[in-house]
C-alpha atoms as a PDB file:
ATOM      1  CA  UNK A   1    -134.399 -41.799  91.874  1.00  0.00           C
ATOM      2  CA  UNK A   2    -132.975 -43.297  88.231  1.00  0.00           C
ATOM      3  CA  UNK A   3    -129.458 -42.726  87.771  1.00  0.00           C
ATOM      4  CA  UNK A   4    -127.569 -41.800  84.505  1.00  0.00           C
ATOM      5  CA  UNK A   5    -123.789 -41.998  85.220  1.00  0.00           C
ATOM      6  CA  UNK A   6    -122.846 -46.142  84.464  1.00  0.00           C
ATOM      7  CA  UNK A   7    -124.291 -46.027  80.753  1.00  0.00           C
ATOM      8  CA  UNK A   8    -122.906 -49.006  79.196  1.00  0.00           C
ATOM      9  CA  UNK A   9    -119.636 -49.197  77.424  1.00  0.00           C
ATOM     10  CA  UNK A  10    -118.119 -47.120  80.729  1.00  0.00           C
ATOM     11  CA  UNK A  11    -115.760 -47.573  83.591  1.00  0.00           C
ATOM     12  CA  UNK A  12    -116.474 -46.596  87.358  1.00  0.00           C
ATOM     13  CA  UNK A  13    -113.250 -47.280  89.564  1.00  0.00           C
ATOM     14  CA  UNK A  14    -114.917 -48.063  93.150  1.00  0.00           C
ATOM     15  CA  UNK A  15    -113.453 -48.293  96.401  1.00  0.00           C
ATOM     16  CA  UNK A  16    -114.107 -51.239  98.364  1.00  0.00           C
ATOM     17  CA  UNK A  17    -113.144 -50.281 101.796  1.00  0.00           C
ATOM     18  CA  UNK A  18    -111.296 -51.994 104.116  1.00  0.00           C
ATOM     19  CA  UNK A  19    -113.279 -55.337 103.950  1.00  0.00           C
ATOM     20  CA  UNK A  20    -116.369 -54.500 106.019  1.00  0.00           C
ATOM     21  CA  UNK A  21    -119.311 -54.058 103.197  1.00  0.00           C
ATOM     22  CA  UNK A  22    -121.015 -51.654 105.884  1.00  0.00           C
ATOM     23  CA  UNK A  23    -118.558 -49.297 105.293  1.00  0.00           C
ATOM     24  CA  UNK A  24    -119.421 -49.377 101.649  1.00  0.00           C
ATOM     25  CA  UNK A  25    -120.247 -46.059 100.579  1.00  0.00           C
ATOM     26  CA  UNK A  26    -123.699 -46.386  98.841  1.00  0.00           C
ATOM     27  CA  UNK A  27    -122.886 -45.208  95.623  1.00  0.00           C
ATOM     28  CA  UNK A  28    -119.990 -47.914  95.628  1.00  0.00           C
ATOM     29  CA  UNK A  29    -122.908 -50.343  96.755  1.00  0.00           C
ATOM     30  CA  UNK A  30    -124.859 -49.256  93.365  1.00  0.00           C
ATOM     31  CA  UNK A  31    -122.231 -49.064  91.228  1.00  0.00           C
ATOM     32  CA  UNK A  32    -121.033 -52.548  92.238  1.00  0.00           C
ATOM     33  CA  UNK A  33    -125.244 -53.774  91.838  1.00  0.00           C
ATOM     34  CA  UNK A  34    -125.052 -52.252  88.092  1.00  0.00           C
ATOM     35  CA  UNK A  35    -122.190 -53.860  86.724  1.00  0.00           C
ATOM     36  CA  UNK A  36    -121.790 -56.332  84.114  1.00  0.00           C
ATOM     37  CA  UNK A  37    -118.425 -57.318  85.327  1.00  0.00           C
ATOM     38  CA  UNK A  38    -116.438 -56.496  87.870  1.00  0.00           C
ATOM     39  CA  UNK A  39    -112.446 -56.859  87.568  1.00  0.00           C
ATOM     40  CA  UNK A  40    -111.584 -57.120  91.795  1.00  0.00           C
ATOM     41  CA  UNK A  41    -108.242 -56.807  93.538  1.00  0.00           C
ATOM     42  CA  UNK A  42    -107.424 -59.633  95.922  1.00  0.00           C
ATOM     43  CA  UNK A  43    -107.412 -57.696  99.206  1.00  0.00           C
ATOM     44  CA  UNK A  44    -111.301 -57.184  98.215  1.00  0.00           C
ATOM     45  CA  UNK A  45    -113.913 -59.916 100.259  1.00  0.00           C
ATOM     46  CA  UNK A  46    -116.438 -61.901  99.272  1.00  0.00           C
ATOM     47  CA  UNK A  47    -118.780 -60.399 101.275  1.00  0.00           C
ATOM     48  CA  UNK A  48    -118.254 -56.839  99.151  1.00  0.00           C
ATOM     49  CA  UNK A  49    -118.446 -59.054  95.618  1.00  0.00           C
ATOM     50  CA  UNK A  50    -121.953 -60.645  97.079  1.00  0.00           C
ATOM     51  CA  UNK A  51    -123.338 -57.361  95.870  1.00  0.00           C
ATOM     52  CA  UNK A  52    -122.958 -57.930  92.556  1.00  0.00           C
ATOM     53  CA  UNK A  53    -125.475 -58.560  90.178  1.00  0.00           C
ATOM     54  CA  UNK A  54    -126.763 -62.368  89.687  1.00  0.00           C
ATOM     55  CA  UNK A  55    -125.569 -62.023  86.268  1.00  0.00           C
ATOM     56  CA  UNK A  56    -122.422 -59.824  86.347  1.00  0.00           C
ATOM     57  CA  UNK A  57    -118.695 -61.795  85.985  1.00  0.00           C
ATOM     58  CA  UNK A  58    -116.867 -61.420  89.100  1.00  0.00           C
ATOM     59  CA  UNK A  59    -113.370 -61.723  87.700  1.00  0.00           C
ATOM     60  CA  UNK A  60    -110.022 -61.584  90.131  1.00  0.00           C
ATOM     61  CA  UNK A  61    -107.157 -60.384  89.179  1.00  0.00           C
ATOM     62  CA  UNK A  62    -105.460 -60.499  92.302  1.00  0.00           C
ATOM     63  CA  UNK A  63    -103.375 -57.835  93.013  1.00  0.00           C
ATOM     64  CA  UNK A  64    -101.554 -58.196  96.590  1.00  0.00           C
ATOM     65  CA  UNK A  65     -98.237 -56.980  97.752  1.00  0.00           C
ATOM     66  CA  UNK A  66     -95.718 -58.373  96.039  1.00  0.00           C
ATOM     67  CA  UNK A  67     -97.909 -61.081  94.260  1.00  0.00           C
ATOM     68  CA  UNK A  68    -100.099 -59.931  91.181  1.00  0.00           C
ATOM     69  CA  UNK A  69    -101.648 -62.496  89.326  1.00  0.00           C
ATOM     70  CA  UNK A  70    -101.804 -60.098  86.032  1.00  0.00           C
ATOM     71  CA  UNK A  71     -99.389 -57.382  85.638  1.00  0.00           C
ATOM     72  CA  UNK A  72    -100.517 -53.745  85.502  1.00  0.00           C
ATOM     73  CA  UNK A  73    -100.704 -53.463  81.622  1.00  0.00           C
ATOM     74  CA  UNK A  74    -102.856 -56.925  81.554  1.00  0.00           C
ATOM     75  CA  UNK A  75    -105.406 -55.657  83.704  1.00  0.00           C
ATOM     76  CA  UNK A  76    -105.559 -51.970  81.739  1.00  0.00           C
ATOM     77  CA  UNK A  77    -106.068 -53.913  78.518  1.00  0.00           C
ATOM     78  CA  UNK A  78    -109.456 -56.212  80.566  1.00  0.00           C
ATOM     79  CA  UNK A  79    -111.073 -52.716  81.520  1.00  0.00           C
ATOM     80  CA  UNK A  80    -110.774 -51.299  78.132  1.00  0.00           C
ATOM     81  CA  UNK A  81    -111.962 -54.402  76.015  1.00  0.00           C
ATOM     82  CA  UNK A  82    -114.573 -55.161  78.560  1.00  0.00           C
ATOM     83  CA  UNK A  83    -115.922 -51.480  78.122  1.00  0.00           C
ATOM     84  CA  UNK A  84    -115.427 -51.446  74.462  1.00  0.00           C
ATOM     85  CA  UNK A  85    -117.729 -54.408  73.801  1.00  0.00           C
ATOM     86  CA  UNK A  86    -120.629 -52.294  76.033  1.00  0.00           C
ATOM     87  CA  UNK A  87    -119.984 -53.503  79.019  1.00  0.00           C
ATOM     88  CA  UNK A  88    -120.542 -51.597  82.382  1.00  0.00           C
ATOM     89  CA  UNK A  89    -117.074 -51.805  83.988  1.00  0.00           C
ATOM     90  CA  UNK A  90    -116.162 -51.912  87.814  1.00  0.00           C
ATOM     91  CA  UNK A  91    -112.863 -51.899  88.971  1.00  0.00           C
ATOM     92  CA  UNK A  92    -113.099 -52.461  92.429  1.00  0.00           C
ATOM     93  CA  UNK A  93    -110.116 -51.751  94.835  1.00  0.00           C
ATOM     94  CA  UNK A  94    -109.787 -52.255  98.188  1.00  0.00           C
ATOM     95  CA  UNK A  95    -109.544 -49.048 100.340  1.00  0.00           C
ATOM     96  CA  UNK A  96    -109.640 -45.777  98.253  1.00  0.00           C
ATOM     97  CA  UNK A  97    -108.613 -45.977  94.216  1.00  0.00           C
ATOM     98  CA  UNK A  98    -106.568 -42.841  94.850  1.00  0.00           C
ATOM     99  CA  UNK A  99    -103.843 -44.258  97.165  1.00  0.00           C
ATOM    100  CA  UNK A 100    -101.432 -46.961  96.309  1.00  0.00           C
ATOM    101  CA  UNK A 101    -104.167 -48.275  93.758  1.00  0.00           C
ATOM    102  CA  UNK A 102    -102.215 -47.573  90.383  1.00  0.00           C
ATOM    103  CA  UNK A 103    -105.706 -45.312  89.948  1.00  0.00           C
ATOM    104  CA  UNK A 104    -103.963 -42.804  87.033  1.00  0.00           C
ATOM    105  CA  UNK A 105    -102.423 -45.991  84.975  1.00  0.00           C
ATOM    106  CA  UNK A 106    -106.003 -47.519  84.635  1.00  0.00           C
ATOM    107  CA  UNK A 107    -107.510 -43.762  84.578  1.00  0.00           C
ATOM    108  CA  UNK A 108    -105.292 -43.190  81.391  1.00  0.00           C
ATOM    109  CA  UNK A 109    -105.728 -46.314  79.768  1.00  0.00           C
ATOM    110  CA  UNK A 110    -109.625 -45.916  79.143  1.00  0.00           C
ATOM    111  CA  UNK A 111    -109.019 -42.276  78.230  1.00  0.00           C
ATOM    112  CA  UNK A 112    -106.480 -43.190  75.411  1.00  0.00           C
ATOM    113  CA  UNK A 113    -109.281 -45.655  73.869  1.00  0.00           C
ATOM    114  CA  UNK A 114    -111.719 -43.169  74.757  1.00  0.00           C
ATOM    115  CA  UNK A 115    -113.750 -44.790  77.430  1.00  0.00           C
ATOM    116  CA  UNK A 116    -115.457 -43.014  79.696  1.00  0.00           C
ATOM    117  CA  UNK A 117    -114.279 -43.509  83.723  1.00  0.00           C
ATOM    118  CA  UNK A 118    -114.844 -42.343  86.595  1.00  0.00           C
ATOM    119  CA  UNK A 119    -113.544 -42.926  90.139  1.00  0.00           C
ATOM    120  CA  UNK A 120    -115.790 -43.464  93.445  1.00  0.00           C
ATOM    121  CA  UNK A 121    -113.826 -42.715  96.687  1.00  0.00           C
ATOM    122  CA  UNK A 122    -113.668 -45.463  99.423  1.00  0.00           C
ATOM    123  CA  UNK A 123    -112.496 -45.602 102.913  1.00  0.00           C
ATOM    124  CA  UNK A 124    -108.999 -45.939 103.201  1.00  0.00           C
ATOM    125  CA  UNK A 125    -106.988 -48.544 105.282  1.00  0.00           C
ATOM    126  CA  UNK A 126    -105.771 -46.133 107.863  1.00  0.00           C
ATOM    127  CA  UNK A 127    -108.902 -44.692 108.417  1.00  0.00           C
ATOM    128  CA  UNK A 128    -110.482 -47.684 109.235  1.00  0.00           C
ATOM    129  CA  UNK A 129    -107.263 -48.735 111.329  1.00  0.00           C
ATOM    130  CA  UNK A 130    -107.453 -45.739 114.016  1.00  0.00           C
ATOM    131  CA  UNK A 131    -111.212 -46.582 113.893  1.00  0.00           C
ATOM    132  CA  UNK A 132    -111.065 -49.800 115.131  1.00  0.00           C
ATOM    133  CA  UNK A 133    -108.253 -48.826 117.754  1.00  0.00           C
ATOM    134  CA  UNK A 134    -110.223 -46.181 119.222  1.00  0.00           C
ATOM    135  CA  UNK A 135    -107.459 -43.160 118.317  1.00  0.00           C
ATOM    136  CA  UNK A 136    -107.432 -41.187 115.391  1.00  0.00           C
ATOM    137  CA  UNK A 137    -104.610 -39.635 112.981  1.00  0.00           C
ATOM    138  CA  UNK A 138    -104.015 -36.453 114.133  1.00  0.00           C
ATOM    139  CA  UNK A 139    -104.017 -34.653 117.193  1.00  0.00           C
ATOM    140  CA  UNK A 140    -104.705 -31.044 118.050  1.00  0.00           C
ATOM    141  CA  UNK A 141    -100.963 -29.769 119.470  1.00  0.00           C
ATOM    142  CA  UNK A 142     -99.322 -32.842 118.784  1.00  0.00           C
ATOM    143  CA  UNK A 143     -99.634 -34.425 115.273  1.00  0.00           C
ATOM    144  CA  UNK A 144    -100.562 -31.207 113.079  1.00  0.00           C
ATOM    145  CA  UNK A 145     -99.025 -33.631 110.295  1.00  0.00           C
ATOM    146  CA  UNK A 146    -100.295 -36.763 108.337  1.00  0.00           C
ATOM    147  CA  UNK A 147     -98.478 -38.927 105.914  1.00  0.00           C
ATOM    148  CA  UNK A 148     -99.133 -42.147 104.272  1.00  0.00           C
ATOM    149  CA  UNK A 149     -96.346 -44.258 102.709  1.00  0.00           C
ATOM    150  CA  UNK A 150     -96.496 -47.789 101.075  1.00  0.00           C
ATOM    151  CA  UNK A 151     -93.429 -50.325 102.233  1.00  0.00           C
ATOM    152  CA  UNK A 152     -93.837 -52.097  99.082  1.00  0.00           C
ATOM    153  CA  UNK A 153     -90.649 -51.950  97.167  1.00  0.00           C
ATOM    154  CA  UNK A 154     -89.816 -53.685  94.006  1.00  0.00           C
ATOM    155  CA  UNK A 155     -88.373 -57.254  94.467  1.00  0.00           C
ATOM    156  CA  UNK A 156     -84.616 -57.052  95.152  1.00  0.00           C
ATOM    157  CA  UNK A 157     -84.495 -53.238  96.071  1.00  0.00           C
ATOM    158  CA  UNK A 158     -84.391 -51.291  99.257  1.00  0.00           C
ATOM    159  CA  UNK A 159     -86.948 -49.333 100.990  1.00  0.00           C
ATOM    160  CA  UNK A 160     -86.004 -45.649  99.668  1.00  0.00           C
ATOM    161  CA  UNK A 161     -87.772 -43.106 101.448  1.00  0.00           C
ATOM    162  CA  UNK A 162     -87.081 -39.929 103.329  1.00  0.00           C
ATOM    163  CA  UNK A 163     -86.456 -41.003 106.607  1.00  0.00           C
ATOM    164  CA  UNK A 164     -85.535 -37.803 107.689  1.00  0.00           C
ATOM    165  CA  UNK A 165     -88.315 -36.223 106.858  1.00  0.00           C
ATOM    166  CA  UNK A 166     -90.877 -39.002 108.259  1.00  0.00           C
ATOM    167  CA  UNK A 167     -88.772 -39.269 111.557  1.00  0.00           C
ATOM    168  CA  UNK A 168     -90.382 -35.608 112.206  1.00  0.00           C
ATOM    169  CA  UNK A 169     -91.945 -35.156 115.651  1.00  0.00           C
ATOM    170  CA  UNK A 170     -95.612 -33.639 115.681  1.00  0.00           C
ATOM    171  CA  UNK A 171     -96.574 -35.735 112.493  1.00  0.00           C
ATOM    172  CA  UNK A 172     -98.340 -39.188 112.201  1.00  0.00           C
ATOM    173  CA  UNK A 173     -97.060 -42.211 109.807  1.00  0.00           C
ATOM    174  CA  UNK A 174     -98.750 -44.648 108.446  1.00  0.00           C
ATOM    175  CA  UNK A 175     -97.345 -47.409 106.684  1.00  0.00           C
ATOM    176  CA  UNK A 176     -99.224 -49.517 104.424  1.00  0.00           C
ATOM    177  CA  UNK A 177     -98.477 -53.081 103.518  1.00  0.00           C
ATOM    178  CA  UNK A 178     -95.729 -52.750 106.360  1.00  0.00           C
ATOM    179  CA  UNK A 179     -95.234 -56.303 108.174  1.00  0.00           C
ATOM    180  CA  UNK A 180     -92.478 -57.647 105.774  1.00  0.00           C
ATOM    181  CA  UNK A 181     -90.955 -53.745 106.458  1.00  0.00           C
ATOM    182  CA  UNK A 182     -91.417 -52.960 110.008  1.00  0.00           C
ATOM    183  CA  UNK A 183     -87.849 -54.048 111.262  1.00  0.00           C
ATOM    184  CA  UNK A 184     -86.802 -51.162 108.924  1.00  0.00           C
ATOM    185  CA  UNK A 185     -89.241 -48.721 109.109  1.00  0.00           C
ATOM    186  CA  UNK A 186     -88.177 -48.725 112.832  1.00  0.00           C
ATOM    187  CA  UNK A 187     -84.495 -48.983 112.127  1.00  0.00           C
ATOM    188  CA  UNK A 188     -84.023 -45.907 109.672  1.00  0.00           C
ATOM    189  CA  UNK A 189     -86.671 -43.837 111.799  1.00  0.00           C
ATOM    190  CA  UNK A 190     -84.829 -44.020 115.185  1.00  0.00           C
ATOM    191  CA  UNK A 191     -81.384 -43.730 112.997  1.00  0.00           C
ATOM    192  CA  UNK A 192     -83.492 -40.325 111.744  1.00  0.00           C
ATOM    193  CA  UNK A 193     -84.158 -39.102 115.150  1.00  0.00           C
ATOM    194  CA  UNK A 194     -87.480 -40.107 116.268  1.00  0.00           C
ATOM    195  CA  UNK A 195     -87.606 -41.644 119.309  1.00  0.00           C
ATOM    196  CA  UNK A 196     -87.487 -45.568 120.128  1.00  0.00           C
ATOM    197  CA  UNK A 197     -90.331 -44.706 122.775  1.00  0.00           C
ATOM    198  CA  UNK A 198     -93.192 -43.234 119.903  1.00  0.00           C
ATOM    199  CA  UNK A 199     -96.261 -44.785 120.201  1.00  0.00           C
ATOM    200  CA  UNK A 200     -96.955 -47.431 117.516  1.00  0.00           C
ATOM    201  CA  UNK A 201    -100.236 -49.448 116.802  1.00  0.00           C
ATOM    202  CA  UNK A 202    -100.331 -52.637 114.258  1.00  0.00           C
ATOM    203  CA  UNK A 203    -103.613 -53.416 113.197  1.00  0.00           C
ATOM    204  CA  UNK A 204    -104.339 -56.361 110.842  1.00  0.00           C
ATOM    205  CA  UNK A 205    -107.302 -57.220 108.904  1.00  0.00           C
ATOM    206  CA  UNK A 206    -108.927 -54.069 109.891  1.00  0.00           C
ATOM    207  CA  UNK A 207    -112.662 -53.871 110.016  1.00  0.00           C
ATOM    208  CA  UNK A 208    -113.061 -57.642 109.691  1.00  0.00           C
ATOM    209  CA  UNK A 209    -113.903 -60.139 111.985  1.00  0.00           C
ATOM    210  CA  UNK A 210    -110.280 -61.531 112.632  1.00  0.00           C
ATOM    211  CA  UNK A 211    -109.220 -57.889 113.455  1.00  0.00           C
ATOM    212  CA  UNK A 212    -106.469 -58.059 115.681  1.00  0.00           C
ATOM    213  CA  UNK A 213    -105.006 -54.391 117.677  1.00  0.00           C
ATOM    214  CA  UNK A 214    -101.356 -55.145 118.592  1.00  0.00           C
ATOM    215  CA  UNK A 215     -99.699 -51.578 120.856  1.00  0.00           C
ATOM    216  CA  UNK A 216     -96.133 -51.299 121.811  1.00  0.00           C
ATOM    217  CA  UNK A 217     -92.995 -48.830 120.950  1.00  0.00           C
ATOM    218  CA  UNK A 218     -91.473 -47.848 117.830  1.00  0.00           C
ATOM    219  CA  UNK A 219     -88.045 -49.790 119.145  1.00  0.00           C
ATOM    220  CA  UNK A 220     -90.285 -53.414 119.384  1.00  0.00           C
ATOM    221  CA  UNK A 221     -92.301 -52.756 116.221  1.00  0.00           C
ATOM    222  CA  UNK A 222     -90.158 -55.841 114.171  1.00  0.00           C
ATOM    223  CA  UNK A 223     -91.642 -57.845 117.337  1.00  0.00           C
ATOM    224  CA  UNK A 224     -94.740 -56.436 117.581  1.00  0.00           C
ATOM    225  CA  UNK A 225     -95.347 -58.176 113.332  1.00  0.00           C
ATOM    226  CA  UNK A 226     -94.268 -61.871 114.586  1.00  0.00           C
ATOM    227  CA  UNK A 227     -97.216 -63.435 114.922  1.00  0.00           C
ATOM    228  CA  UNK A 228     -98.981 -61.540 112.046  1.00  0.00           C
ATOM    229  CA  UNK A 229     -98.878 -63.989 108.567  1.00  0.00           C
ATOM    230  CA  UNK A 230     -97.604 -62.745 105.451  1.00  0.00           C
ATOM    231  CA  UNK A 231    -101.001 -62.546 103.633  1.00  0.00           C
ATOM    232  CA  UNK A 232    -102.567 -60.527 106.232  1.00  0.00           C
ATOM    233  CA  UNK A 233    -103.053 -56.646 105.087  1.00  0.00           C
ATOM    234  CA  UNK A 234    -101.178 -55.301 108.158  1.00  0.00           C
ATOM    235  CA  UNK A 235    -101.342 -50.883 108.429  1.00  0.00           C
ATOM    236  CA  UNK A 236     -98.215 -49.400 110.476  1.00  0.00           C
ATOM    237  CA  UNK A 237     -99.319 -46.404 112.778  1.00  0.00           C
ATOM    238  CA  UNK A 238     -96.127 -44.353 114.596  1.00  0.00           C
ATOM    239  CA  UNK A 239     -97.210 -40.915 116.791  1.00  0.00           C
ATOM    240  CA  UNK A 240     -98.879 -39.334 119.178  1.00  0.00           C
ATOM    241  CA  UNK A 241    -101.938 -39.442 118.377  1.00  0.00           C
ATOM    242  CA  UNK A 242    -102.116 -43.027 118.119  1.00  0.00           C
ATOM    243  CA  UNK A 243    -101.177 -43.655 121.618  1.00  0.00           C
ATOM    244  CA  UNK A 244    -103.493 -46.173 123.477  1.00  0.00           C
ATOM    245  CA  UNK A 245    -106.563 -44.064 124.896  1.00  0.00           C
ATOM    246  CA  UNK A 246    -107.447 -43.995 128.332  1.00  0.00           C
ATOM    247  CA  UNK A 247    -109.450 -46.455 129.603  1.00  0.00           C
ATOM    248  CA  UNK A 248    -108.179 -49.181 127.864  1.00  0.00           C
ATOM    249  CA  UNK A 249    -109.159 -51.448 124.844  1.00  0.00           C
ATOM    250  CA  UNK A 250    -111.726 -51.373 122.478  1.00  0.00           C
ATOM    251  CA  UNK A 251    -114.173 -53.652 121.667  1.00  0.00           C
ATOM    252  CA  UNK A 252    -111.503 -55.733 119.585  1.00  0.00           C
ATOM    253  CA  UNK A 253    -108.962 -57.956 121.011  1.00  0.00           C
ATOM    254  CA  UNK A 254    -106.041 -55.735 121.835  1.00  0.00           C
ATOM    255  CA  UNK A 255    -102.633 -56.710 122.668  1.00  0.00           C
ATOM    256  CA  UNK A 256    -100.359 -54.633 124.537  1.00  0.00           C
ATOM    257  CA  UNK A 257     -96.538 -55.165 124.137  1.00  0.00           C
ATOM    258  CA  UNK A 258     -93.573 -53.496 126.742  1.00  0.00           C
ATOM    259  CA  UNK A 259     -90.423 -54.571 124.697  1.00  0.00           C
END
């Protein structure tokens, strides 16, 4: 079936995923076929950009935590003069556009030269986290809650969030781009009043092959991020419900730390 909705001279922000191109969704497969260019964050592989077009301009402009290679405005102004000289336009983020992906900043920018965008929905980081550790991100009678948080903090300012209200029992937390933060994520939670003996899970490079699964206890979380490099994309998970399951590890390499 022919589809109408990337005309030329338009913008389609796509989710990449976590990495894996199965987990593609397969209009984000399409869109990413159709483009003439394709402006891609840094956290997105080259196994996703291999579905591009023979002819389309794969262009980084490699956004990673703490280290963008163009600033926000820089990479509004590609999007709109790309799609302003006819170009179909992907922007292609890893995990979902809508969170932590600056989504309304580039979502306003085409509207204000009157471009026409759109947004494709990808699987998320945490999603694919719990996945690959066998658990999941709630839990009937124990995590009724869910919330997502980014430890990325401007350079030279503290992590402010409310502490207090993440340190609530019953609820899930993830933490994304949270190695460089874990020592205090797990400080100002137990100062909050959750306990040192929650449940935590560190996986890195989810969905890829060098996955790695690391368990332990909120109180060793700074140890559990030791090993883990500073370019890795590393997802936090504290609760209940992401307590190692019974039976033991999944197919991944798992580590299991005590401290």
């Amino acid at each position: 079936m022919p589809h109408d909705d990337f005309p030329p001279a338009s913008v389609w922000l796509v989710g990449a995923g976590p990495g894996d191109p199965e987990l593609l969704t397969r209009k984000a497969a399409r869109l990413i076929a159709t483009a003439d260019v394709i402006y891609y964050d840094a956290l997105v592989g080259p196994a996703v950009l291999e579905l591009a077009a023979a002819g389309a301009e794969c262009i980084s402009v490699g956004k990673r935590s703490g280290r963008h290679s163009k600033d926000q405005a820089s990479i509004d102004a590609l999007i709109v003069a790309a799609a302003l000289a006819g170009q179909r336009v992907v922007r292609l983020k890893g995990g979902d556009p809508a969170i932590f992906g600056r989504t309304a900043e580039e979502v306003a920018a085409c509207r204000a030269a009157g471009v026409a965008v759109r947004i494709c929905p990808g699987i998320t980081a945490a999603s694919a986290a719990v996945a690959a550790a066998g658990t999941a991100l709630t839990l009937r009678g124990q995590a009724r809650r869910l919330t997502f948080v980014t430890a990325h903090a401007r350079a030279g300012e503290p992590l402010d969030l409310d502490w207090a209200g993440l340190a609530t029992e019953g609820a899930t937390l993830a933490v994304y781009m949270g190695r460089a933060a874990a020592a205090t994520v797990a400080q100002q939670l137990v100062a909050a009043g959750r306990s040192a003996d929650t449940p935590v899970t560190v996986v890195v490079n989810a969905s890829l092959p060098g996955e790695r699964i690391i368990r332990g206890r909120l109180s060793s979380l700074a140890f559990l991020v030791e090993t883990i490099g500073e370019r890795d994309p590393t997802m936090l998970l504290v609760g209940e419900a992401v307590r190692a399951p019974a039976g033991g590890a999944t197919h991944r390499a798992v580590a299991a730390v005590q401290a």
